[in-house]
N, C-alpha and C. Protein backbone atom coordinates (compact mmCIF):
# COMPACT_ATOMS: atom_id res chain seq x y z
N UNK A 1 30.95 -11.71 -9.40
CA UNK A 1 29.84 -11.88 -10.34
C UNK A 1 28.80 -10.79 -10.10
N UNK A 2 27.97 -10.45 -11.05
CA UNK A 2 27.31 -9.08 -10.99
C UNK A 2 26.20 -9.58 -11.98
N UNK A 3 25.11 -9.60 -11.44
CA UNK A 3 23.45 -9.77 -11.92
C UNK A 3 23.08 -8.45 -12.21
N UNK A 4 23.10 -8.65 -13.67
CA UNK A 4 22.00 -7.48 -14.12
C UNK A 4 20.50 -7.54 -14.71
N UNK A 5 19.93 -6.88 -14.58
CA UNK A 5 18.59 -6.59 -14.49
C UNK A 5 18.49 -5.81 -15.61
N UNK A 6 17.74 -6.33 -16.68
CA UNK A 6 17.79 -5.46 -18.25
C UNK A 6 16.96 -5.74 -19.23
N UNK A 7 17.06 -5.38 -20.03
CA UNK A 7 15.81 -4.79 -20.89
C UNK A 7 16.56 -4.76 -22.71
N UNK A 8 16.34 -4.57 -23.68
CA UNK A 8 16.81 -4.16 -24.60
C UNK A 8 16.16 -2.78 -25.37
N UNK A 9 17.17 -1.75 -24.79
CA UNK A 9 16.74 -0.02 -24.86
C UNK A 9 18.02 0.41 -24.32
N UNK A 10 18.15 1.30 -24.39
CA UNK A 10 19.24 2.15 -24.86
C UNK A 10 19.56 1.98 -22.96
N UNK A 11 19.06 2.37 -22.14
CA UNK A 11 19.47 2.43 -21.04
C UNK A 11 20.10 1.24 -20.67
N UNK A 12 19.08 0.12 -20.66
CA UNK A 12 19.87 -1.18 -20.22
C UNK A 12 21.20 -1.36 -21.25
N UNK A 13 21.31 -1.07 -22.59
CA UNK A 13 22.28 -1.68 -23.30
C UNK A 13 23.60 -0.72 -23.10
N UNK A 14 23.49 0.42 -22.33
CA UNK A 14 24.97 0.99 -21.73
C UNK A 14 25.65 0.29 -20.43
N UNK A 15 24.53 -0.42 -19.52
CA UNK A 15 25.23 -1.35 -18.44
C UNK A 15 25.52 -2.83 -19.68
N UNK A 16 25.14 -3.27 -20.20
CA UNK A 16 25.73 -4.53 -20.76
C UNK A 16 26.94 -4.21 -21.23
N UNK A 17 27.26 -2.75 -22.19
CA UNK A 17 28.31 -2.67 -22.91
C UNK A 17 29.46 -2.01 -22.07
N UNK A 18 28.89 -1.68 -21.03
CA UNK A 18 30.09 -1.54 -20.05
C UNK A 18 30.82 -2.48 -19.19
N UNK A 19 29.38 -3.79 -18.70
CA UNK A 19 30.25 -5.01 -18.25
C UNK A 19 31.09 -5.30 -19.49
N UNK A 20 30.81 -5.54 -21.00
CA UNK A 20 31.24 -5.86 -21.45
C UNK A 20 32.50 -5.64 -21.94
N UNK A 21 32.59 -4.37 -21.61
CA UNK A 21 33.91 -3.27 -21.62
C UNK A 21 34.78 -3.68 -21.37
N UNK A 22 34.38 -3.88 -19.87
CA UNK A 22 35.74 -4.52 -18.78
C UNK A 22 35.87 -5.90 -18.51
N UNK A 23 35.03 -6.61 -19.15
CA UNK A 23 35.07 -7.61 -18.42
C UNK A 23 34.96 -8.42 -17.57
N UNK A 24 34.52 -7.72 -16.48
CA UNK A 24 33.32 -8.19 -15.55
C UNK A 24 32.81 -9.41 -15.85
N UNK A 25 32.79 -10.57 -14.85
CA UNK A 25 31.71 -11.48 -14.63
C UNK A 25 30.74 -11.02 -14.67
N UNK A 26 29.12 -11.54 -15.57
CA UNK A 26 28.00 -11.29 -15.36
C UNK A 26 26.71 -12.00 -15.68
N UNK A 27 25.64 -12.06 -15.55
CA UNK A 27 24.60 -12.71 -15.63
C UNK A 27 23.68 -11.76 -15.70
N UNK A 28 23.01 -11.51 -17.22
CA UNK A 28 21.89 -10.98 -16.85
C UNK A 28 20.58 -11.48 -17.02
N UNK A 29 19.75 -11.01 -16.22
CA UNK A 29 18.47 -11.31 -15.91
C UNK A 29 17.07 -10.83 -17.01
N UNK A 30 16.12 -11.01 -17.91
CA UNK A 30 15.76 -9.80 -18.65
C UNK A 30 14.81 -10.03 -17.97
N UNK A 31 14.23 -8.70 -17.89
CA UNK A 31 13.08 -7.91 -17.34
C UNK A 31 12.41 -7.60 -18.88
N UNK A 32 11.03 -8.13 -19.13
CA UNK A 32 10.65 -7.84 -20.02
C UNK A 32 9.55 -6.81 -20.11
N UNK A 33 9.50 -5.48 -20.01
CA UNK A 33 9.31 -3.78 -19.70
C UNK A 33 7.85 -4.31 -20.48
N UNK A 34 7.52 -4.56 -21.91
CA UNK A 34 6.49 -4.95 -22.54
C UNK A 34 5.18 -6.04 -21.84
N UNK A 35 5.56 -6.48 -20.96
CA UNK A 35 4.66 -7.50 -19.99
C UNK A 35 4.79 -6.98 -18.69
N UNK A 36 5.35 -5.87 -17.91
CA UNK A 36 5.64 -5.52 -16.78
C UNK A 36 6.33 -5.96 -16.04
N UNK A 37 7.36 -6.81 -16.67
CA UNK A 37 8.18 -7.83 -15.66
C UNK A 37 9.07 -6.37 -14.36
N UNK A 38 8.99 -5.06 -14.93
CA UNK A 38 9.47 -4.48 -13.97
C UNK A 38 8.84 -4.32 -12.55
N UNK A 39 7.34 -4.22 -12.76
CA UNK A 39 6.50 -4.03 -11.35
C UNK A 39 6.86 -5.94 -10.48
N UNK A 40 7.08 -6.24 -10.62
CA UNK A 40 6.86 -7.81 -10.03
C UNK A 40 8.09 -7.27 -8.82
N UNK A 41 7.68 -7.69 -7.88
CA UNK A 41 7.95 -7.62 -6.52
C UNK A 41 9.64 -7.64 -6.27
N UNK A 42 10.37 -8.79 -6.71
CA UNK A 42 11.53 -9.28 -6.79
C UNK A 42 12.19 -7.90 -7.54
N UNK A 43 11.84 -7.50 -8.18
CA UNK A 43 12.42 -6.51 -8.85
C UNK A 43 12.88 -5.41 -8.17
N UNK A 44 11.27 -5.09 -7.60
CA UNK A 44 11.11 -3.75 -6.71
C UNK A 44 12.42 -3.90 -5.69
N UNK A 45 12.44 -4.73 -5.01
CA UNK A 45 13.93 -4.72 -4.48
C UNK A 45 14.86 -4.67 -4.94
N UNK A 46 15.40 -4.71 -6.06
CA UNK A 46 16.70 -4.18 -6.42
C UNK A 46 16.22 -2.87 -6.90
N UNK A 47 15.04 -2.26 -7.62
CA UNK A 47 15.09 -1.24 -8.29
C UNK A 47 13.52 -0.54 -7.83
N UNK A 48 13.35 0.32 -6.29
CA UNK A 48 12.42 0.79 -6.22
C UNK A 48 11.68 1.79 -7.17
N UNK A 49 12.68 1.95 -8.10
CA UNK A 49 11.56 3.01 -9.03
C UNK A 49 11.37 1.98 -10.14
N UNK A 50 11.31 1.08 -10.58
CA UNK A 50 10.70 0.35 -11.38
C UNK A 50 11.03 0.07 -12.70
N UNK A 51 12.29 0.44 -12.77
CA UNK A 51 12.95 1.23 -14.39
C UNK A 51 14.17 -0.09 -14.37
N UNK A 52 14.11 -0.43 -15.50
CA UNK A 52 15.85 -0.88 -16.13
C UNK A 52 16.43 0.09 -16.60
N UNK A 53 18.09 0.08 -16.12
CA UNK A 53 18.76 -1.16 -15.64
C UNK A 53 18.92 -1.05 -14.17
N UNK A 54 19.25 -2.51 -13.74
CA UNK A 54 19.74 -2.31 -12.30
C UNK A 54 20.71 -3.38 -12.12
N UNK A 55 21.63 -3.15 -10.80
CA UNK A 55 22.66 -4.69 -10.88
C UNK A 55 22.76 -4.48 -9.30
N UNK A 56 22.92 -5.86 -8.63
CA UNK A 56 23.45 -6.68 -7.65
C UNK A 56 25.17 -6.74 -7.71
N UNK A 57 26.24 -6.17 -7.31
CA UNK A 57 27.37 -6.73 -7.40
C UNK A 57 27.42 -7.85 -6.02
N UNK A 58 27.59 -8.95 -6.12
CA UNK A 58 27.62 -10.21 -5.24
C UNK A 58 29.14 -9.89 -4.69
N UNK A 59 29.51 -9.31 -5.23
CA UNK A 59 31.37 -9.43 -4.10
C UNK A 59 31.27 -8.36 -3.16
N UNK A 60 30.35 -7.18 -3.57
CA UNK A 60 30.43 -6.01 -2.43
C UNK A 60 28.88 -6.35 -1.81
N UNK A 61 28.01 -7.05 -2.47
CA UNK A 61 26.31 -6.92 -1.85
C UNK A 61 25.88 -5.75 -2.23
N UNK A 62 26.42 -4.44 -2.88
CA UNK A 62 25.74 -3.19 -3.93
C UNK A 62 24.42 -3.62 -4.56
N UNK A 63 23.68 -2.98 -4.02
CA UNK A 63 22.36 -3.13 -5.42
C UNK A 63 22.44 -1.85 -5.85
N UNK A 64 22.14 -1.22 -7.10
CA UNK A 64 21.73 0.13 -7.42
C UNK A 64 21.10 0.05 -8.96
N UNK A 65 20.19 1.29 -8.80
CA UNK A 65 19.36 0.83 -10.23
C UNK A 65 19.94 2.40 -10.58
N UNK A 66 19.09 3.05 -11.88
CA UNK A 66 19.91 4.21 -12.39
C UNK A 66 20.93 4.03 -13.28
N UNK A 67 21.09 4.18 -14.30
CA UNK A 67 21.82 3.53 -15.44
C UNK A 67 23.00 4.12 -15.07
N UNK A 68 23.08 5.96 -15.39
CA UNK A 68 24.30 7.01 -14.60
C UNK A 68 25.22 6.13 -13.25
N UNK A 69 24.31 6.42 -12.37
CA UNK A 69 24.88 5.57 -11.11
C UNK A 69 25.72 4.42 -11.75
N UNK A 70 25.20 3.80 -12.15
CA UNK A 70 25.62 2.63 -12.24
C UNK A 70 27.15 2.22 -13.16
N UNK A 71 27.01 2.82 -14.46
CA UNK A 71 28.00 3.51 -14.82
C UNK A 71 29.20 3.97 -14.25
N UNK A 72 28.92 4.84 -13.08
CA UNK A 72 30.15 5.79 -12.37
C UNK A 72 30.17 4.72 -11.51
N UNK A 73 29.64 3.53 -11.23
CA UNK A 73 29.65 2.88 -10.03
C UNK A 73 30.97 1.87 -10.79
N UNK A 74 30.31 1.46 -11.83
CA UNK A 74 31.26 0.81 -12.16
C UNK A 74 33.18 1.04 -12.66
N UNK A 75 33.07 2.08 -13.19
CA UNK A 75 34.00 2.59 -13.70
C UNK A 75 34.96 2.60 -12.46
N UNK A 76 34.16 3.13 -11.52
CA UNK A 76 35.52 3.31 -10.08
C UNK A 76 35.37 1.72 -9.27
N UNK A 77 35.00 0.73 -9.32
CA UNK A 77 35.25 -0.41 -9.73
C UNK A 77 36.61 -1.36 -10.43
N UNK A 78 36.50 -0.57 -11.47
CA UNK A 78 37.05 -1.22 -12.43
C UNK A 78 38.77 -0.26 -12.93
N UNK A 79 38.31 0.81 -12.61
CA UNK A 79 39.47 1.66 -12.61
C UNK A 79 39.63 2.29 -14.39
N UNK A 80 38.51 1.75 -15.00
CA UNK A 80 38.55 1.67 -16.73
C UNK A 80 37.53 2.80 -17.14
N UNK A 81 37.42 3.53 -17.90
CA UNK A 81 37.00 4.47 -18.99
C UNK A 81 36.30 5.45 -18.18
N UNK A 82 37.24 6.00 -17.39
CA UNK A 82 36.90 6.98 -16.26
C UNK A 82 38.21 8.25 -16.08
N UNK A 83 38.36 8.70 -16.44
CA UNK A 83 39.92 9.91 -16.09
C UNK A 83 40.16 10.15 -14.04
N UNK A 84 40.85 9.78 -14.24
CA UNK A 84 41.04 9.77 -12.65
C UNK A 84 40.96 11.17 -11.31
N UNK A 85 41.25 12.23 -12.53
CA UNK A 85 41.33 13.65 -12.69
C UNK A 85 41.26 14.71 -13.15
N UNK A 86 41.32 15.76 -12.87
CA UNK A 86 41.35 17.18 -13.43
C UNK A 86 40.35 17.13 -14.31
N UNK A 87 40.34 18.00 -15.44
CA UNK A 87 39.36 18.06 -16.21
C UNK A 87 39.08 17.27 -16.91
N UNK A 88 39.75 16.21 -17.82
CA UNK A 88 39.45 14.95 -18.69
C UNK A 88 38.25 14.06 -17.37
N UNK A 89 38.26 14.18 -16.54
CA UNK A 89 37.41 13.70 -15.41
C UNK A 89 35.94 14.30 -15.54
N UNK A 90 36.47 16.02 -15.48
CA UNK A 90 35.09 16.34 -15.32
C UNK A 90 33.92 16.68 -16.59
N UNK A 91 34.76 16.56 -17.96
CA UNK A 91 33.80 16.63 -19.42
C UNK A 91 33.97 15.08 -19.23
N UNK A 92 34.02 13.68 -18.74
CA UNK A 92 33.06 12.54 -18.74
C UNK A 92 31.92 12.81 -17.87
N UNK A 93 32.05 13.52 -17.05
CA UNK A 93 30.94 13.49 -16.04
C UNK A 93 30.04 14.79 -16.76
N UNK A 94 30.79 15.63 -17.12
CA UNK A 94 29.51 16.17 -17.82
C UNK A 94 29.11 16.24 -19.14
N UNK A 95 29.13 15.04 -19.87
CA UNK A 95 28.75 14.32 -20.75
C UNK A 95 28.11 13.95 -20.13
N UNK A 96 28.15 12.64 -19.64
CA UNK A 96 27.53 12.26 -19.15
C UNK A 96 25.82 12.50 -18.37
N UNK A 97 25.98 13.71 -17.89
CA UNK A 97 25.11 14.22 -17.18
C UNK A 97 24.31 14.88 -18.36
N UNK A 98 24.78 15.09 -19.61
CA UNK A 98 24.06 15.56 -20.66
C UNK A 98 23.26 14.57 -20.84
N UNK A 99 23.78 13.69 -21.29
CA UNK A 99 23.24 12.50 -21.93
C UNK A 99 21.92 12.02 -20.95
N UNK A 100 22.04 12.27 -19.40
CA UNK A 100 21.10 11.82 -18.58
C UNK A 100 19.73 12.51 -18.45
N UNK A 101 20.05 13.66 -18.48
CA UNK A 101 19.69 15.16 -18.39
C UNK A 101 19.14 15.56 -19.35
N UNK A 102 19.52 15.54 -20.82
CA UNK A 102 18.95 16.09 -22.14
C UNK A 102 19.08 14.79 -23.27
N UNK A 103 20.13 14.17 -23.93
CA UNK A 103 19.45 13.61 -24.83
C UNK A 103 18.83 12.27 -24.58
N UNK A 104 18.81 11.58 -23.24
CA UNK A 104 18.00 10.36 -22.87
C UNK A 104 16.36 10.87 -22.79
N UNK A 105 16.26 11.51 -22.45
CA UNK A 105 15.05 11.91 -21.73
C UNK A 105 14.18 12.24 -23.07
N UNK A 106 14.73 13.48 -23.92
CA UNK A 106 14.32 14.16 -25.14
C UNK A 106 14.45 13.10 -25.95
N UNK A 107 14.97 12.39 -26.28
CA UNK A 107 15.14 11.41 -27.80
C UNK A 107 13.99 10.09 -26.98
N UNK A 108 13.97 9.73 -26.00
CA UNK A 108 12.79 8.97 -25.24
C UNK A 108 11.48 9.41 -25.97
N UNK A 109 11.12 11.02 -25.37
CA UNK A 109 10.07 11.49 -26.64
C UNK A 109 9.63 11.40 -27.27
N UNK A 110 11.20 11.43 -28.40
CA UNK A 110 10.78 11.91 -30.23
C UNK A 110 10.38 9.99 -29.95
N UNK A 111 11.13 9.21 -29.25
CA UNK A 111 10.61 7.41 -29.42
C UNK A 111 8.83 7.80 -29.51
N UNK A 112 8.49 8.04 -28.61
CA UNK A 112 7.30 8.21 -28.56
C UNK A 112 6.34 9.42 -29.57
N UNK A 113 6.93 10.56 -29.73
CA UNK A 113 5.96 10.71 -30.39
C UNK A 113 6.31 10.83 -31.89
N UNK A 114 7.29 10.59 -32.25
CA UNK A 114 7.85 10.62 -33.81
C UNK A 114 7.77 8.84 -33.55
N UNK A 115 7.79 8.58 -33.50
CA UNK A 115 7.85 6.79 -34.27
C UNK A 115 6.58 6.18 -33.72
N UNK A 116 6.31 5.94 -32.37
CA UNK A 116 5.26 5.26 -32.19
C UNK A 116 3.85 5.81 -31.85
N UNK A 117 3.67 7.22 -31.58
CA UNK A 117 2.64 7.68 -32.22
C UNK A 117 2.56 8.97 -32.90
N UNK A 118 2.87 9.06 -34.06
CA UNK A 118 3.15 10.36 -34.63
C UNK A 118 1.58 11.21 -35.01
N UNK A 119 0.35 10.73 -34.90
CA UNK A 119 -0.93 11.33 -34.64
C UNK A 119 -1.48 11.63 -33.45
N UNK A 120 -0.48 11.50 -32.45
CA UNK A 120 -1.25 11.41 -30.97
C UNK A 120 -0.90 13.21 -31.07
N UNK A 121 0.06 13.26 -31.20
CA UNK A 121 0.07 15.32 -31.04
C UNK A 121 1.15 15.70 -32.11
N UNK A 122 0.70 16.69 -32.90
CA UNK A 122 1.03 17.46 -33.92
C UNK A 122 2.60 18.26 -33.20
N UNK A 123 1.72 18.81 -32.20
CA UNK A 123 2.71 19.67 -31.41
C UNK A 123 3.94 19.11 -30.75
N UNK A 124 3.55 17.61 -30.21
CA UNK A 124 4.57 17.09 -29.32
C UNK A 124 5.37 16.06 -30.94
N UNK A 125 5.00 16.08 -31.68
CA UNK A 125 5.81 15.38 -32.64
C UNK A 125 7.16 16.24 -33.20
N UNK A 126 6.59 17.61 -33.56
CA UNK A 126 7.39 18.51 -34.13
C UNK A 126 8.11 19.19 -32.65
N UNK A 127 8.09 19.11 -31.72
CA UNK A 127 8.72 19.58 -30.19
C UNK A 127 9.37 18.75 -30.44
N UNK A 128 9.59 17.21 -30.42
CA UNK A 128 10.34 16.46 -29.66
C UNK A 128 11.36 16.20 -30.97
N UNK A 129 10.93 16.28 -32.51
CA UNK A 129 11.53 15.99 -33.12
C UNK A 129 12.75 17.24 -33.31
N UNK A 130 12.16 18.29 -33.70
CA UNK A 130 12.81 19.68 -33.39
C UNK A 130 14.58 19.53 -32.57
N UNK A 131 14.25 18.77 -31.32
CA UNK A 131 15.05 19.10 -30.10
C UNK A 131 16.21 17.67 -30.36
N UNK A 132 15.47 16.64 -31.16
CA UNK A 132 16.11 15.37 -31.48
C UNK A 132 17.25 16.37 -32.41
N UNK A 133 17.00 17.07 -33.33
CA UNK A 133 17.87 17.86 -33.80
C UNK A 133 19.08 19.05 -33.44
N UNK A 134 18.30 19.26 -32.41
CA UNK A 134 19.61 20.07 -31.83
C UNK A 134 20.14 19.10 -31.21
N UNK A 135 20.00 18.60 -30.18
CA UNK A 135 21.13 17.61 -29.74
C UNK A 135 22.00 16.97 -30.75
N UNK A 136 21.30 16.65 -32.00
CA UNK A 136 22.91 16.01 -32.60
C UNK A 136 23.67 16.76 -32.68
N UNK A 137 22.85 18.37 -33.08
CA UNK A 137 23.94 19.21 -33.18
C UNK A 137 24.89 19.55 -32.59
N UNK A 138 24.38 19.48 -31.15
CA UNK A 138 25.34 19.99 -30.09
C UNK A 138 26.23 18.54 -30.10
N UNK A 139 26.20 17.33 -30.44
CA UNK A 139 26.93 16.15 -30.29
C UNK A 139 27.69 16.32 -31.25
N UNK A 140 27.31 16.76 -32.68
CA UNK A 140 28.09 17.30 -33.74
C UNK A 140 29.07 17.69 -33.71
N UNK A 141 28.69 19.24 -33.03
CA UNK A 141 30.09 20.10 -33.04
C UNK A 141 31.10 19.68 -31.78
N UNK A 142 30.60 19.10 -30.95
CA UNK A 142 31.65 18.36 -29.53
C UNK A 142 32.87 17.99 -30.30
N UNK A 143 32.07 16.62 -31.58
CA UNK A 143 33.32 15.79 -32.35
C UNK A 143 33.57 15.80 -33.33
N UNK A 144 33.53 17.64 -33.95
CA UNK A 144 34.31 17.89 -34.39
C UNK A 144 35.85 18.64 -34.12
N UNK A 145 35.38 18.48 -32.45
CA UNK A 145 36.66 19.06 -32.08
C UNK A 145 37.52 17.76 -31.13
N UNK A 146 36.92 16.81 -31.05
CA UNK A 146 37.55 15.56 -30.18
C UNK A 146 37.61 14.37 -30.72
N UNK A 147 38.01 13.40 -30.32
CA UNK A 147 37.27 12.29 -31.26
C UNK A 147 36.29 11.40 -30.68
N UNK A 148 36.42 11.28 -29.31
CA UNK A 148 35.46 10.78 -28.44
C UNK A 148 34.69 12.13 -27.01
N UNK A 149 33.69 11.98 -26.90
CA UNK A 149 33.05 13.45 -26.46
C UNK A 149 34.09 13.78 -25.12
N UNK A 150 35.07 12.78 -23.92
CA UNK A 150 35.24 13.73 -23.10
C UNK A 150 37.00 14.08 -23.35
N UNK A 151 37.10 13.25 -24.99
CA UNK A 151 38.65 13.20 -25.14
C UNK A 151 39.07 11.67 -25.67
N UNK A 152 39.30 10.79 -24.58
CA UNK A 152 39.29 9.23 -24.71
C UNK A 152 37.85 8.98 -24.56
N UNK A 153 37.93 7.88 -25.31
CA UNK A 153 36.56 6.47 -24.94
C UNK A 153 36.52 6.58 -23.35
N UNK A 154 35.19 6.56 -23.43
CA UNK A 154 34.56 6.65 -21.78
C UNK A 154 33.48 6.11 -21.51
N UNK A 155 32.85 6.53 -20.12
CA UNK A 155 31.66 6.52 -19.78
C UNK A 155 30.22 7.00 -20.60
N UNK A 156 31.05 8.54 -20.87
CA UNK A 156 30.33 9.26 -21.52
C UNK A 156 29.91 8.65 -22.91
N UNK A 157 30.93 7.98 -23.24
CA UNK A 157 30.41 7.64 -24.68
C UNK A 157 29.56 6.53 -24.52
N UNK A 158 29.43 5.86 -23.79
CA UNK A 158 29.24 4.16 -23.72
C UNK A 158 27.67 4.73 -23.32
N UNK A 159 27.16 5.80 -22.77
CA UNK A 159 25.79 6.07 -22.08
C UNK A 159 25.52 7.10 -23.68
N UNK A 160 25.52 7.49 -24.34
CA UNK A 160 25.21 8.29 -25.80
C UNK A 160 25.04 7.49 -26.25
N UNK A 161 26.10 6.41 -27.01
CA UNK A 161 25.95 5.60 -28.04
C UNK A 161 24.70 4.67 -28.21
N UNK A 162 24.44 4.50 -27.11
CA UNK A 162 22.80 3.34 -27.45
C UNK A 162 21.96 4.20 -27.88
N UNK A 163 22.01 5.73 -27.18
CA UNK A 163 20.40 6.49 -27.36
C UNK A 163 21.01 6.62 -29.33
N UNK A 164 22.06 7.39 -29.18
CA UNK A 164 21.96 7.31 -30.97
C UNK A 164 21.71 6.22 -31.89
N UNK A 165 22.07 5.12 -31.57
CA UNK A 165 21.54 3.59 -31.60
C UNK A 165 20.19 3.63 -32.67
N UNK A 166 19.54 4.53 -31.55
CA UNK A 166 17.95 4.93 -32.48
C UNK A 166 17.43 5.91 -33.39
N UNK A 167 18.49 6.69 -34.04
CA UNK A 167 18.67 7.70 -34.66
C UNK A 167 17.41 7.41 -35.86
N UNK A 168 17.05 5.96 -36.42
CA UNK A 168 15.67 6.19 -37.29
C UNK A 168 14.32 6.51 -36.51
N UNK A 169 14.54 5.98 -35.20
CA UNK A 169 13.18 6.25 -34.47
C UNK A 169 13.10 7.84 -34.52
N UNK A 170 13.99 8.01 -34.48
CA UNK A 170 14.55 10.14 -34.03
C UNK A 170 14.19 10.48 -34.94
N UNK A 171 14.07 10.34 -36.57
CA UNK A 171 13.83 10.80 -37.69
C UNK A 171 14.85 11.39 -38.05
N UNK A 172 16.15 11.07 -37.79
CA UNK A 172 17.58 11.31 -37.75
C UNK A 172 18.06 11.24 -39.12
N UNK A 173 18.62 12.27 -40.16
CA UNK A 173 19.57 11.42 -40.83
C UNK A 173 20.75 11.86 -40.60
N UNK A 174 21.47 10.53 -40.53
CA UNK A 174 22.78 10.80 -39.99
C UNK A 174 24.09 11.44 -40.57
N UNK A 175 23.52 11.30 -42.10
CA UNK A 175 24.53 12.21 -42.87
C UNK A 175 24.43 13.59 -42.64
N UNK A 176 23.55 13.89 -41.81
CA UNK A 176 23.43 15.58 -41.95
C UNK A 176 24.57 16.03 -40.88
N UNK A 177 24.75 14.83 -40.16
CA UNK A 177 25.67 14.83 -38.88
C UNK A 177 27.16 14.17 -38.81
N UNK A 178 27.73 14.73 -39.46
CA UNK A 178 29.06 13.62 -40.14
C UNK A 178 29.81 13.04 -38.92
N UNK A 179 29.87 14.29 -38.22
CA UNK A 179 30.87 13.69 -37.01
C UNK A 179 30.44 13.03 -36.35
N UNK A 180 28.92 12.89 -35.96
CA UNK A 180 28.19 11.90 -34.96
C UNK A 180 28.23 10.53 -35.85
N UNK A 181 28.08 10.90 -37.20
CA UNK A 181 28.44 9.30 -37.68
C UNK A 181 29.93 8.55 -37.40
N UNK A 182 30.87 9.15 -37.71
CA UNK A 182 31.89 8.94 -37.95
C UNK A 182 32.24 8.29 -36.43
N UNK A 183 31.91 9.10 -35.61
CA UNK A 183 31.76 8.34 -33.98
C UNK A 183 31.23 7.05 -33.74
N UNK A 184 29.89 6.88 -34.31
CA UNK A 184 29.05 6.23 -34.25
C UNK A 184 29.56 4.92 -34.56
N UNK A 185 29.91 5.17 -35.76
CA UNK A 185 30.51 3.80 -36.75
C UNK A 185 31.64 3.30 -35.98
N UNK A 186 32.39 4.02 -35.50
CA UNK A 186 33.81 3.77 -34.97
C UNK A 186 33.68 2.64 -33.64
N UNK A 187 32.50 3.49 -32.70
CA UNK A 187 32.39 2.79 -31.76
C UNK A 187 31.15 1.60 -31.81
N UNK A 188 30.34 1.10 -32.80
CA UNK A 188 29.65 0.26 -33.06
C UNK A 188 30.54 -0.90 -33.67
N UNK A 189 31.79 -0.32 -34.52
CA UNK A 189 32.53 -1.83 -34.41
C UNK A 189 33.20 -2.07 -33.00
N UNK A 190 33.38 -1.46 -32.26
CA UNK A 190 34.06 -2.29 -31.05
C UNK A 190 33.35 -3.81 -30.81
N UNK A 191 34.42 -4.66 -30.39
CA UNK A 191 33.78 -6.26 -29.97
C UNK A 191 33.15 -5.96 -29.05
N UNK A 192 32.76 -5.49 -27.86
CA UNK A 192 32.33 -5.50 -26.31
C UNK A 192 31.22 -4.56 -26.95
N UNK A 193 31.10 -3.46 -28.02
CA UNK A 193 29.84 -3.28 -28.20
C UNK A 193 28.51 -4.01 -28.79
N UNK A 194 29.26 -4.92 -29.63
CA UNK A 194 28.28 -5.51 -30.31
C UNK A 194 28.10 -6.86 -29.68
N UNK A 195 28.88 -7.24 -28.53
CA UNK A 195 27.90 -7.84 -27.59
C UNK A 195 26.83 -7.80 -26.54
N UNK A 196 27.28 -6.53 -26.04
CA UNK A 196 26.46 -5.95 -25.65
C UNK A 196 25.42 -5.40 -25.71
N UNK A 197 25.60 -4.83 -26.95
CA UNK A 197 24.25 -4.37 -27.37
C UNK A 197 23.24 -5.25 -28.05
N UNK A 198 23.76 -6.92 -27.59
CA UNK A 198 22.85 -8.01 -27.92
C UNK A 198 22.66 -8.87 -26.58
N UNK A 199 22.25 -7.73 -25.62
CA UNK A 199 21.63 -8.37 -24.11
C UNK A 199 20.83 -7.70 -23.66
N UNK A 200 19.59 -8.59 -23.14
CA UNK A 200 19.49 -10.09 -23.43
C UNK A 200 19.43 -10.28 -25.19
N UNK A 201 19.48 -11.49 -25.10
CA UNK A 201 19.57 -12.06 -26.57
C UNK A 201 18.34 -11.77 -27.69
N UNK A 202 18.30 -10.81 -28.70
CA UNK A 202 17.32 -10.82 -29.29
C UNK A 202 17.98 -10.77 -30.91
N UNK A 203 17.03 -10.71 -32.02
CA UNK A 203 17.77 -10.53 -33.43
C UNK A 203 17.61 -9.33 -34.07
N UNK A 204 18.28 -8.49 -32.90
CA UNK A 204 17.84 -6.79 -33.46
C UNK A 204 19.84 -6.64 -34.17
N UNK A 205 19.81 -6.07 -34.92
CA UNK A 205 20.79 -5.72 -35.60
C UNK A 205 21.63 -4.35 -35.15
N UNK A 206 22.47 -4.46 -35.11
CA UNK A 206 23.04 -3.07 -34.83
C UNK A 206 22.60 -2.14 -36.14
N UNK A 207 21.71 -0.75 -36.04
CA UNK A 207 21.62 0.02 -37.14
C UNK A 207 22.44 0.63 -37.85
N UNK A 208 22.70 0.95 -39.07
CA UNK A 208 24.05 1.39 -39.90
C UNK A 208 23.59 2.09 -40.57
N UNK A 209 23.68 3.47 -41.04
CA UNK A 209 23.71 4.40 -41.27
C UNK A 209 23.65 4.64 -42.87
């Protein structure tokens, strides 16, 4: 059994849709980020930097917070949506590391300054929105040459798919991006996604394009 520690945002909803992946026993816990349920003490111990997601695996005693981590933690776990080798191994991991690295961080941003305050800076609206745009691009042209970014369904995809998730906050339209839709759609019907991406329990809809 494996306690997770979560939130509903793109970070926490790649550990749900990955327990959910595999199948994993789990229980999660919500941390509600909007009231600070992250600073509260109990937390701080599983997750000294203060961030969802984080998980407890109870069969090994593992705590680790870090969505990435957690991810690669699981996958070699589970033996599932991970390439065991050679290069199909190393474009999940560096996907992956994109996704951690550039479009989590940058599309976080455009959250902030394209949707929830688009008067706070002129400059940081059109920066962050700007860059929300190249990244699809660069996600674009990946799948138009693959069908999933490292080859097969992966890691890599399961940590992208939530941040695109928010493609209206991004000021995204997604038709401009066929192949990121066409991805998008594909892997938003999976069953294990659309449970996942309803933990903890709220009445947010999966977005459709």
């Amino acid at each position: 059994m494996i306690d997770l520690y979560t939130w509903s945002t793109p970070n926490g909803r790649k550990v749900s849709i990955m327990l959910e992946e595999t199948g994993l026993d789990y229980t999660a816990h919500p941390i509600n980020i909007m009231k600070d349920d992250q600073f509260a003490p109990h937390f701080l111990k599983v997750a000294p930097n203060n961030k969802i997601p984080a998980i407890v695996d109870n069969d090994t005693g593992m705590s680790l917070m870090e969505s990435g981590a957690i991810l690669l933690y699981l996958a070699e776990k589970t033996g599932k949506f991970m390439p065991e080798s050679g290069e199909d191994r190393w474009r999940a991991i560096e996907w992956l590391m994109w996704q951690m690295g550039g479009a989590g961080p940058f599309l976080g941003q455009a959250h902030h300054f394209v949707h929830f305050n688009p008067d706070a800076s002129e400059y940081a609206r059109n920066r962050f929105a700007k860059e929300a745009q190249r990244l699809y691009g660069v996600l674009n042209k990946r799948l138009g040459d693959v069908e999933y970014v490292a080859g097969e369904y992966s890691i890599a995809d399961i940590a992208i798919w939530p941040w695109v998730s928010r493609y209206e906050w991004q000021a995204v339209d997604m038709n401009e991006f066929p192949n990121v839709k066409e991805w998008y759609m594909k892997i938003a019907a999976r069953p294990a996604v659309q449970k996942g991406y309803n933990v903890p329990a709220t009445d947010q809809k999966i977005p459709t394009p």
